[in-house]
C-alpha atoms as a PDB file:
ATOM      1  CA  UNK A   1       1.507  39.993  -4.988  1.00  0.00           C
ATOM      2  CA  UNK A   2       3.021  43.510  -3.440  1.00  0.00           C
ATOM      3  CA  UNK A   3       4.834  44.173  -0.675  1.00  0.00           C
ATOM      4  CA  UNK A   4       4.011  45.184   2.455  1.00  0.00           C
ATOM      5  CA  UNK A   5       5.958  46.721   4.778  1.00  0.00           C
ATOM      6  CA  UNK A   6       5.818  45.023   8.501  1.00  0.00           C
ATOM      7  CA  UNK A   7       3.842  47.666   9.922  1.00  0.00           C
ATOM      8  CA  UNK A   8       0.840  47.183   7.502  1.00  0.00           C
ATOM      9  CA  UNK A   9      -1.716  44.536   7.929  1.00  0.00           C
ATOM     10  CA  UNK A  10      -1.753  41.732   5.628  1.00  0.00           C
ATOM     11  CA  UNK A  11      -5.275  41.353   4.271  1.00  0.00           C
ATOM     12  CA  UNK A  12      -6.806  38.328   2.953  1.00  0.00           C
ATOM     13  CA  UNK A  13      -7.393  40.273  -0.817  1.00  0.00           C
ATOM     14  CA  UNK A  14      -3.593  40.225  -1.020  1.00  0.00           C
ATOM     15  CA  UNK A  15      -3.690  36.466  -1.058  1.00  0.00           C
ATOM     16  CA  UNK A  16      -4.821  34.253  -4.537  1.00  0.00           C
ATOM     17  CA  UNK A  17      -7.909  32.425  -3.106  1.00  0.00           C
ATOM     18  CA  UNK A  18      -8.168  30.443  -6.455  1.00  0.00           C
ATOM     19  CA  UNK A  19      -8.082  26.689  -5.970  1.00  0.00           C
ATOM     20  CA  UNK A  20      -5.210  24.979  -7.163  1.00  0.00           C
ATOM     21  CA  UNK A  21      -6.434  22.370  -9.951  1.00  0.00           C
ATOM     22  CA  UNK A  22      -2.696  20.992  -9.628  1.00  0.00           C
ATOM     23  CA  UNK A  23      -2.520  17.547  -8.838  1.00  0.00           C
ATOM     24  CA  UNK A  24       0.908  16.534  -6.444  1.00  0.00           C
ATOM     25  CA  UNK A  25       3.103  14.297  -7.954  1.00  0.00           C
ATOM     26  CA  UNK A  26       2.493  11.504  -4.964  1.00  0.00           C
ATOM     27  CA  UNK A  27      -1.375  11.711  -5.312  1.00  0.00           C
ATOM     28  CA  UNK A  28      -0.592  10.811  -8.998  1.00  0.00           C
ATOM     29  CA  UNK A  29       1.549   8.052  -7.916  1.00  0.00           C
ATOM     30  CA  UNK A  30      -0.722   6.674  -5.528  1.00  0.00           C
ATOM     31  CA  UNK A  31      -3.444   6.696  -7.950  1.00  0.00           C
ATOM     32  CA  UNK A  32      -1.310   5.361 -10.455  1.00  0.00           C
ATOM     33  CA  UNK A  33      -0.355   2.205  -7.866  1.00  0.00           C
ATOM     34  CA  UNK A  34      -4.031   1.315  -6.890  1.00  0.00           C
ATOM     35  CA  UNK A  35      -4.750   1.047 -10.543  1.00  0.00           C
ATOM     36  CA  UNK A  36      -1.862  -0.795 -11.385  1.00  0.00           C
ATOM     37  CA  UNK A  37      -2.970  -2.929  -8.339  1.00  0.00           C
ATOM     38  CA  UNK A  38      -6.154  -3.349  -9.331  1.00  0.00           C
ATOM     39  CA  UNK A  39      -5.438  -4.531 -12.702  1.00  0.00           C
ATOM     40  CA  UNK A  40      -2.935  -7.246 -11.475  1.00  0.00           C
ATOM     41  CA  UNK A  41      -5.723  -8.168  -9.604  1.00  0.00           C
ATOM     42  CA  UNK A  42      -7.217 -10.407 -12.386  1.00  0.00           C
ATOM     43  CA  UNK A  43      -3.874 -11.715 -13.242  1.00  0.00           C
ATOM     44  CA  UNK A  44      -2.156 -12.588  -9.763  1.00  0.00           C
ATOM     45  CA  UNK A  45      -3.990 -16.046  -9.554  1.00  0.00           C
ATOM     46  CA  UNK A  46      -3.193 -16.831 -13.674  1.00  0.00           C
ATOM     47  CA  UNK A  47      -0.803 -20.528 -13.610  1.00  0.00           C
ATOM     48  CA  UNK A  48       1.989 -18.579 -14.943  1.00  0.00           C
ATOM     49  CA  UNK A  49       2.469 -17.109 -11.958  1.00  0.00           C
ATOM     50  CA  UNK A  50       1.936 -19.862  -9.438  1.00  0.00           C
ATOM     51  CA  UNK A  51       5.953 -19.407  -8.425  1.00  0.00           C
ATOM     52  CA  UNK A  52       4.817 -16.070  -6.320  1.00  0.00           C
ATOM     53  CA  UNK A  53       3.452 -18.715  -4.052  1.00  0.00           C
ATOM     54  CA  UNK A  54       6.100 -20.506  -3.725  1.00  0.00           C
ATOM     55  CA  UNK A  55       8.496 -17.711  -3.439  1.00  0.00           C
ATOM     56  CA  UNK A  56       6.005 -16.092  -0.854  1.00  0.00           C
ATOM     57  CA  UNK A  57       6.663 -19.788   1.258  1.00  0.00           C
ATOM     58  CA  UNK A  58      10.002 -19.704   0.389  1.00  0.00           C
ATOM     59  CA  UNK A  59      10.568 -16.158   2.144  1.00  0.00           C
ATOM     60  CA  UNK A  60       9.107 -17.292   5.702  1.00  0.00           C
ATOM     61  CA  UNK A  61      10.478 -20.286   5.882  1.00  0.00           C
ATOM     62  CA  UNK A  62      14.090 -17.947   5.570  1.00  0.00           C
ATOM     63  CA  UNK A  63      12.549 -15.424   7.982  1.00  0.00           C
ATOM     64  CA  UNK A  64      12.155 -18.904  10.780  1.00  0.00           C
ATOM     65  CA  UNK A  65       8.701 -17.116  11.928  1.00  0.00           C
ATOM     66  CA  UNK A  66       8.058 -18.426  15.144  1.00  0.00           C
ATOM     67  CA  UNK A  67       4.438 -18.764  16.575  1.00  0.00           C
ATOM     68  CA  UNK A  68       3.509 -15.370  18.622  1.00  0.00           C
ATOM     69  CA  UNK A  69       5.658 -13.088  16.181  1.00  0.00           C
ATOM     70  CA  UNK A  70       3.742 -10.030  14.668  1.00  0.00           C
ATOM     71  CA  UNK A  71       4.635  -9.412  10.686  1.00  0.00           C
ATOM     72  CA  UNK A  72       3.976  -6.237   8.508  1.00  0.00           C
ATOM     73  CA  UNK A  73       3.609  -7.133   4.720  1.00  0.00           C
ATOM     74  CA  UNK A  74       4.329  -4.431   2.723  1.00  0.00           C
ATOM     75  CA  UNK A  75       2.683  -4.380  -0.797  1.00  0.00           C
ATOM     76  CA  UNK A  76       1.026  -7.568   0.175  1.00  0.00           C
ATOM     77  CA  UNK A  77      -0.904  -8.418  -2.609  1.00  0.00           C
ATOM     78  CA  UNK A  78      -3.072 -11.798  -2.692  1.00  0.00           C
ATOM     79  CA  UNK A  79      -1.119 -12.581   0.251  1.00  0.00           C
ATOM     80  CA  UNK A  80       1.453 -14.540  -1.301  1.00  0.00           C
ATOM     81  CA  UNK A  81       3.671 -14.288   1.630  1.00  0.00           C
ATOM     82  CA  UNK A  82       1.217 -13.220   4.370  1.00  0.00           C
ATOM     83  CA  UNK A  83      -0.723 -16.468   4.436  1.00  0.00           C
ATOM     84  CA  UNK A  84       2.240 -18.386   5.204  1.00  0.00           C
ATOM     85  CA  UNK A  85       3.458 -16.252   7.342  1.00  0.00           C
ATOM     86  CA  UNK A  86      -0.146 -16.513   9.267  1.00  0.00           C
ATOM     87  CA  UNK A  87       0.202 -20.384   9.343  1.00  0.00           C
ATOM     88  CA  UNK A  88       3.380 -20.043  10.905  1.00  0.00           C
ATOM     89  CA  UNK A  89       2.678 -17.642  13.364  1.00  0.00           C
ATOM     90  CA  UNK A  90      -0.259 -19.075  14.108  1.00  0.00           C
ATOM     91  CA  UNK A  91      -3.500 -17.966  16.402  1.00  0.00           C
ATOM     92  CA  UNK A  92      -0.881 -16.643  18.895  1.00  0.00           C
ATOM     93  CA  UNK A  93       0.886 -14.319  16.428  1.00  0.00           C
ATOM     94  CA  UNK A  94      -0.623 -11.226  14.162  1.00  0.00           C
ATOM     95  CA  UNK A  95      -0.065 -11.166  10.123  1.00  0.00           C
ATOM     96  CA  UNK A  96      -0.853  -7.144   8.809  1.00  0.00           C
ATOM     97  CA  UNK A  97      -0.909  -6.795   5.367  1.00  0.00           C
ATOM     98  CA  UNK A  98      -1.681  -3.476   3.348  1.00  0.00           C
ATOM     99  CA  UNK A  99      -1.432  -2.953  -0.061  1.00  0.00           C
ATOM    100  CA  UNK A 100      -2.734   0.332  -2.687  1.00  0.00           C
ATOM    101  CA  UNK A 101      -4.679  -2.416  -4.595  1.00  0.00           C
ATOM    102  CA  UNK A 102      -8.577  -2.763  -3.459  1.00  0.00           C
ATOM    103  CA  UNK A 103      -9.101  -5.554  -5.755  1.00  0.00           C
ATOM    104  CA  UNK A 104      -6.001  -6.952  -4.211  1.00  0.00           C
ATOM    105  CA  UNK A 105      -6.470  -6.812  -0.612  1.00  0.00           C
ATOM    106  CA  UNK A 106      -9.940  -8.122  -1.352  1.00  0.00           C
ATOM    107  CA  UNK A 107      -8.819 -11.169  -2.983  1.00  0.00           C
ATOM    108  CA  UNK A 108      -6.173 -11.757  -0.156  1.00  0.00           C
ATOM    109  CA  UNK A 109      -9.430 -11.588   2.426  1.00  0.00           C
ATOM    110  CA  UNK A 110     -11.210 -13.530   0.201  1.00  0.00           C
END
């Protein structure tokens, strides 16, 4: 690119119009999350790992939800911890959950 001086007009020709076929470093991470999501997806329900239940029940009962409260799971999953935390908050309360896993958050609505 040359210089201009402040007096000349910038035109457009100066500029490198080419796209940029440069992927950013957090699209590859959030790509690389959803798939990772995904493919725990077919896992997250396997016996071996019935203890995410229990340490998803485990965590509200040490949180002492109370009926009304609003929660925001983070990295959700099946909903390990969200479902609880919707039975103990009850119809009066709100449980949000997001996760980067479609297969995930589809299982958890499930």
């Amino acid at each position: 690119m040359r210089q201009h001086s402040t007096t000349e007009p910038v035109s457009s020709a100066v500029f490198d119009a080419r796209p940029t076929t440069r992927t950013s470093l957090a699209d590859k991470v959030a790509v690389s999350e959803m798939l990772i999501g995904d493919a725990a997806a077919s896992q997250c329900d396997a016996p071996p790992l019935a203890f995410v239940w229990a340490l998803g029940r485990r965590l509200v009962e040490c949180l002492a939800l109370t009926r009304g409260q609003n929660v925001f799971d983070v990295c959700c999953g099946t909903g390990t911890t969200a479902m609880p935390a919707a039975q103990q908050v009850g119809s009066a309360g709100h449980v949000l959950g997001i996760d980067t896993g479609a297969r995930l958050i589809l299982r958890a609505r499930a």
